[in-house]
N, C-alpha and C. Protein backbone atom coordinates (compact mmCIF):
# COMPACT_ATOMS: atom_id res chain seq x y z
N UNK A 1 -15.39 -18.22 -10.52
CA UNK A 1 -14.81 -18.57 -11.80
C UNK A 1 -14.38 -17.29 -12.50
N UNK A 2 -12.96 -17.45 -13.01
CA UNK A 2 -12.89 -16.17 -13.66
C UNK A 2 -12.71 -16.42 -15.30
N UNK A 3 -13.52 -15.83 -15.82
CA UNK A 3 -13.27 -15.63 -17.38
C UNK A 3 -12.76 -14.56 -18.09
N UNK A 4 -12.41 -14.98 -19.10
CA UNK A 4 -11.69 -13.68 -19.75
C UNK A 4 -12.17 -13.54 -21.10
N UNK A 5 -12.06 -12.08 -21.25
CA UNK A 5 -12.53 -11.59 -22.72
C UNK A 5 -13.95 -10.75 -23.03
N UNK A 6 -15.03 -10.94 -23.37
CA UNK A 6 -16.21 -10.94 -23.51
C UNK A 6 -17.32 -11.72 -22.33
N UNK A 7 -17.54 -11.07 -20.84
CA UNK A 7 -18.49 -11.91 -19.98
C UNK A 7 -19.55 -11.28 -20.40
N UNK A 8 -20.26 -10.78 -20.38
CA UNK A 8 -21.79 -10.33 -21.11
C UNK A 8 -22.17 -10.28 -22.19
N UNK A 9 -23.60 -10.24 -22.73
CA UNK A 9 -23.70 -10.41 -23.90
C UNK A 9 -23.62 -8.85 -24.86
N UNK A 10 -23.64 -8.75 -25.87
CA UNK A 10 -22.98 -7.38 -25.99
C UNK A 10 -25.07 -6.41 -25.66
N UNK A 11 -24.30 -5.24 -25.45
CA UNK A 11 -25.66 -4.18 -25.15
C UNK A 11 -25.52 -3.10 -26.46
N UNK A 12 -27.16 -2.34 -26.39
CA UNK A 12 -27.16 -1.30 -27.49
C UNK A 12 -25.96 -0.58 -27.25
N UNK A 13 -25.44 -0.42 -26.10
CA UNK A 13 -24.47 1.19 -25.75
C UNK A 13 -23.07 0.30 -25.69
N UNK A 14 -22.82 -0.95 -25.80
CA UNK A 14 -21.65 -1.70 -26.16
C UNK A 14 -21.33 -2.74 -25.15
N UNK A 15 -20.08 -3.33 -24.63
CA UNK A 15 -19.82 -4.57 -24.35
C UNK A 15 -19.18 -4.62 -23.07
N UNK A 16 -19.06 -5.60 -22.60
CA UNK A 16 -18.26 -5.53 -21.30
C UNK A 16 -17.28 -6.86 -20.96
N UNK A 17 -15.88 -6.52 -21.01
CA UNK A 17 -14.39 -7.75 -20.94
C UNK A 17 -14.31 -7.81 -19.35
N UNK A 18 -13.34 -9.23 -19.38
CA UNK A 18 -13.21 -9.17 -18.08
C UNK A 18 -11.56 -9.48 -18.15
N UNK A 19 -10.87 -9.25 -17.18
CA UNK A 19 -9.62 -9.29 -17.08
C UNK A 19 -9.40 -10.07 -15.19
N UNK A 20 -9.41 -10.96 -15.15
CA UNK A 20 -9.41 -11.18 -13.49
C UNK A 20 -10.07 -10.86 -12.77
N UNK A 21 -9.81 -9.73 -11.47
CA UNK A 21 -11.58 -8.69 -10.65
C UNK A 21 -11.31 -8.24 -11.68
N UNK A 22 -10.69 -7.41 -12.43
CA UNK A 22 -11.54 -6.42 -13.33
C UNK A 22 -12.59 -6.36 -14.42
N UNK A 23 -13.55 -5.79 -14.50
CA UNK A 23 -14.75 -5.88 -15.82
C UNK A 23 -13.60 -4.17 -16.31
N UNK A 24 -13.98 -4.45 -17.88
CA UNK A 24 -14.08 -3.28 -19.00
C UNK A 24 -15.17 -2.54 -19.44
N UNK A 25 -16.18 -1.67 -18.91
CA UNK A 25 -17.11 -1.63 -19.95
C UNK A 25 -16.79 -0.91 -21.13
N UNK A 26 -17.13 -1.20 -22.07
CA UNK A 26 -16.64 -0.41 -23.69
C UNK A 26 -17.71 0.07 -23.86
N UNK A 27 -18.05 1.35 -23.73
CA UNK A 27 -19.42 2.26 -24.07
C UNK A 27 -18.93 2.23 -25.27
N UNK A 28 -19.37 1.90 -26.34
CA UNK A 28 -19.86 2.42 -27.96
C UNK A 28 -20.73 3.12 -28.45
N UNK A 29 -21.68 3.53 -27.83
CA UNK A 29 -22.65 4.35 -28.27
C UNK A 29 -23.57 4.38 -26.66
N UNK A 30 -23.34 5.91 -26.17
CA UNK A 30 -23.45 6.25 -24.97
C UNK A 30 -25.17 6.07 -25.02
N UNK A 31 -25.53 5.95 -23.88
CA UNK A 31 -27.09 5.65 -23.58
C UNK A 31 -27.61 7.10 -23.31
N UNK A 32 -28.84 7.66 -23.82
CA UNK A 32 -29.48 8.10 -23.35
C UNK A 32 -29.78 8.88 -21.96
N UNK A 33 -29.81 7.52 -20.69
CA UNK A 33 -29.93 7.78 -19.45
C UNK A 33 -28.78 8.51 -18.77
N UNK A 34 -28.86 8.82 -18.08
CA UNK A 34 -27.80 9.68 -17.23
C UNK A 34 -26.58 8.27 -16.21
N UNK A 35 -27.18 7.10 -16.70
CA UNK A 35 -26.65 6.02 -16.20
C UNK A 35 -26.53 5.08 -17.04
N UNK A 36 -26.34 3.61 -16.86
CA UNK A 36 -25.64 2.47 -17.47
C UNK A 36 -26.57 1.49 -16.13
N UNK A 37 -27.14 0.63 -16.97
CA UNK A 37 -28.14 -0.59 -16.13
C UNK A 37 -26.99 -1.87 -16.78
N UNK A 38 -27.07 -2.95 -15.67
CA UNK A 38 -26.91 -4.24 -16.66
C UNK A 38 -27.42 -5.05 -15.97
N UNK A 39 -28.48 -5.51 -16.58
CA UNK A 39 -29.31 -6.58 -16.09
C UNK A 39 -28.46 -7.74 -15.73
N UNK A 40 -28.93 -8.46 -14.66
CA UNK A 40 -27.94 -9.76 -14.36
C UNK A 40 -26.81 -10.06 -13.54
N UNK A 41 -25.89 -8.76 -13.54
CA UNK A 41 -25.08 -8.53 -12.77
C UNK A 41 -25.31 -9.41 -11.39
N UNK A 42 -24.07 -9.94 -10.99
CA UNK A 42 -24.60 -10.64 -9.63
C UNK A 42 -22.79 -10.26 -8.80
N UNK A 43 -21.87 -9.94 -9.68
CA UNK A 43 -20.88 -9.50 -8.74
C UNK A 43 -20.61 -8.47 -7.68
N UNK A 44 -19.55 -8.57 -6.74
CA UNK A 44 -19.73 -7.54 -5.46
C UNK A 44 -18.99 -6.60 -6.13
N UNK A 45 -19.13 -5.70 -6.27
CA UNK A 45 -18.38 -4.24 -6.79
C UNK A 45 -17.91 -3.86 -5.72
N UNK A 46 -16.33 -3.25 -5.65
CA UNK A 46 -15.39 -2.72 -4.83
C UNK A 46 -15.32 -0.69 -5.39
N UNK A 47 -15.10 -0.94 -6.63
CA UNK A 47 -15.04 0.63 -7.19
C UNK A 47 -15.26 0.51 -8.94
N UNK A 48 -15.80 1.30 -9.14
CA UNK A 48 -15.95 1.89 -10.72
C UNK A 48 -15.22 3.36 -10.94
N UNK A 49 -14.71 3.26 -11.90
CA UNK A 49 -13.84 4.45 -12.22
C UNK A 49 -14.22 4.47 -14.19
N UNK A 50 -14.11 5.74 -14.57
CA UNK A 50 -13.86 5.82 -16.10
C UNK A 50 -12.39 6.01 -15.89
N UNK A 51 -11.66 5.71 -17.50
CA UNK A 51 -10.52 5.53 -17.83
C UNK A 51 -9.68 6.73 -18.08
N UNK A 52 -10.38 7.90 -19.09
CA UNK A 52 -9.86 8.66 -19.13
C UNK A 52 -11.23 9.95 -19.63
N UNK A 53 -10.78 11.02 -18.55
CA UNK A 53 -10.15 11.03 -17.67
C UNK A 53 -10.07 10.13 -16.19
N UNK A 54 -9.45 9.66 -15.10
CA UNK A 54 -9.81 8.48 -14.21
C UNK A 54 -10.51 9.54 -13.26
N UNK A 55 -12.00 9.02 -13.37
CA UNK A 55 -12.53 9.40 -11.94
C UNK A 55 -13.91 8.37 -11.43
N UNK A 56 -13.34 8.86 -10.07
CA UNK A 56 -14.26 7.87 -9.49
C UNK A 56 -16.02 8.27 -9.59
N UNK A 57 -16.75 6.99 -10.00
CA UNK A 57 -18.35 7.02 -10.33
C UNK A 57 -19.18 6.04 -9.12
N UNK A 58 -20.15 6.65 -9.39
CA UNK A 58 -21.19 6.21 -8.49
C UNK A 58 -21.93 5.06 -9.06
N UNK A 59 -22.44 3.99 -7.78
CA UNK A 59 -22.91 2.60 -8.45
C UNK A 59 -23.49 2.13 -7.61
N UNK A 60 -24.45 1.66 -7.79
CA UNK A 60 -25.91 0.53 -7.27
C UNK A 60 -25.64 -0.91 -8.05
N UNK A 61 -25.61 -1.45 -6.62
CA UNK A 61 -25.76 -3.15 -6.73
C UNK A 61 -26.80 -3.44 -6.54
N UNK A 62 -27.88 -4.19 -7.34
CA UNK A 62 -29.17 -4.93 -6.39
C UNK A 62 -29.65 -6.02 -6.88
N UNK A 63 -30.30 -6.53 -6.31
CA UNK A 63 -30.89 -7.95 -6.73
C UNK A 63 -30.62 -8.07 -8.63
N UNK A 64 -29.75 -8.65 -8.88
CA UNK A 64 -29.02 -9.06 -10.07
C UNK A 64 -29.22 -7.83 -11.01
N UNK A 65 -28.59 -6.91 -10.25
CA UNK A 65 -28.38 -5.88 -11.25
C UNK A 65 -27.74 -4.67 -10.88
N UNK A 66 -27.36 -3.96 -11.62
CA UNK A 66 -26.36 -2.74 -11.36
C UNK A 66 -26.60 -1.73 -11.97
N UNK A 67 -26.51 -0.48 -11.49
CA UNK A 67 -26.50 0.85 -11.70
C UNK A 67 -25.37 1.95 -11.95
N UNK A 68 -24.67 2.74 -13.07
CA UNK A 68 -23.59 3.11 -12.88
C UNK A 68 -24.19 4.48 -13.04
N UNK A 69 -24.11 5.23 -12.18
CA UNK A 69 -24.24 7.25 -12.36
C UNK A 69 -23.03 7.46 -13.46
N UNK A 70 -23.61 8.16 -14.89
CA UNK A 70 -22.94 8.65 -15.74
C UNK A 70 -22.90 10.36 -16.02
N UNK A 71 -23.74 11.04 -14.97
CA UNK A 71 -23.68 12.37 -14.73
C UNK A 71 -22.57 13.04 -15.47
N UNK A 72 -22.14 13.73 -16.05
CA UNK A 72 -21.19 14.16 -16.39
C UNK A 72 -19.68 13.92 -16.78
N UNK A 73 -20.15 12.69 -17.16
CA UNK A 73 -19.35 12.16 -17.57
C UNK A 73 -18.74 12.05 -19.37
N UNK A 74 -18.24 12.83 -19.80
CA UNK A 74 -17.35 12.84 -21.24
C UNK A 74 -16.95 11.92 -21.61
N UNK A 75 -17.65 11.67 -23.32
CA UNK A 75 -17.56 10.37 -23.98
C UNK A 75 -16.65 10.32 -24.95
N UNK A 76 -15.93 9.23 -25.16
CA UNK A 76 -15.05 9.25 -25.94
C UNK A 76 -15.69 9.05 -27.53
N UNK A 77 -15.67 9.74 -28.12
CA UNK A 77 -16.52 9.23 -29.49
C UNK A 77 -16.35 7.89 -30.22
N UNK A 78 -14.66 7.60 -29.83
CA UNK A 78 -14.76 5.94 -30.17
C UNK A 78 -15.28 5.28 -28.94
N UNK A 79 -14.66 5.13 -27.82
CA UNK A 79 -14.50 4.04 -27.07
C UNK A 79 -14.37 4.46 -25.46
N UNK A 80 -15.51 4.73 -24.94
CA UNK A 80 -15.40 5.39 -23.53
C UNK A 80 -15.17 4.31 -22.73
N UNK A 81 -14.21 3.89 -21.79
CA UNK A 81 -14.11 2.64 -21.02
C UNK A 81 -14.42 3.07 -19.35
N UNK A 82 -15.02 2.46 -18.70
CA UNK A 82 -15.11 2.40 -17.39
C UNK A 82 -14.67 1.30 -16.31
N UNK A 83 -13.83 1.57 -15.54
CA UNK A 83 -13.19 -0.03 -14.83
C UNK A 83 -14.10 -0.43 -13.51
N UNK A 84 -14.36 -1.65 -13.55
CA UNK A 84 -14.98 -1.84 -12.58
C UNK A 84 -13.90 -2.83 -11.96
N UNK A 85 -13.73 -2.80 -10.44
CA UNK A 85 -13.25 -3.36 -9.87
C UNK A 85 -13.90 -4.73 -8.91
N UNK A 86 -13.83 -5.48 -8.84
CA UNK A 86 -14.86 -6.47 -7.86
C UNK A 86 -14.05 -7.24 -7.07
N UNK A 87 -14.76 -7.47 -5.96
CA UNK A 87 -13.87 -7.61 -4.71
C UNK A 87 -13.36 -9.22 -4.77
């Protein structure tokens, strides 16, 4: 099923749209961790990329949940977006 707009519920560090395979995540207020968890997750991930600048990130799928490596990654003070792609 594909939905559009808002598929998760929103998080402390912000929200996540969906556009077809693609998810949006909208970091609003960057986490702490050196990563991004979202509980629940049950889709197959193909690639994650941030927006700008575009580079490719590291990611763990597992039993309903996901892992995104945010290592060095530069935040946009408004609106850091990351694309996830799903197969």
């Amino acid at each position: 099923m594909v939905r559009e707009g808002n598929v998760y519920p929103p998080k402390d560090w912000g929200v996540i749209t969906q556009k077809g395979k693609d998810l949006y995540v909208h970091i609003l207020n960057p986490p702490v961790e050196s990563f991004l968890f979202l509980p629940g997750f049950q889709e197959k991930v193909k690639s994650v990329y941030s927006m700008n600048p575009s580079r490719k990130l590291s990611f763990s799928v597992q039993k309903e949940r996901a892992f995104i490596n945010l290592d060095g990654l530069n935040f946009d003070p408004i609106d850091t977006i990351l694309h996830i792609r799903l197969e």
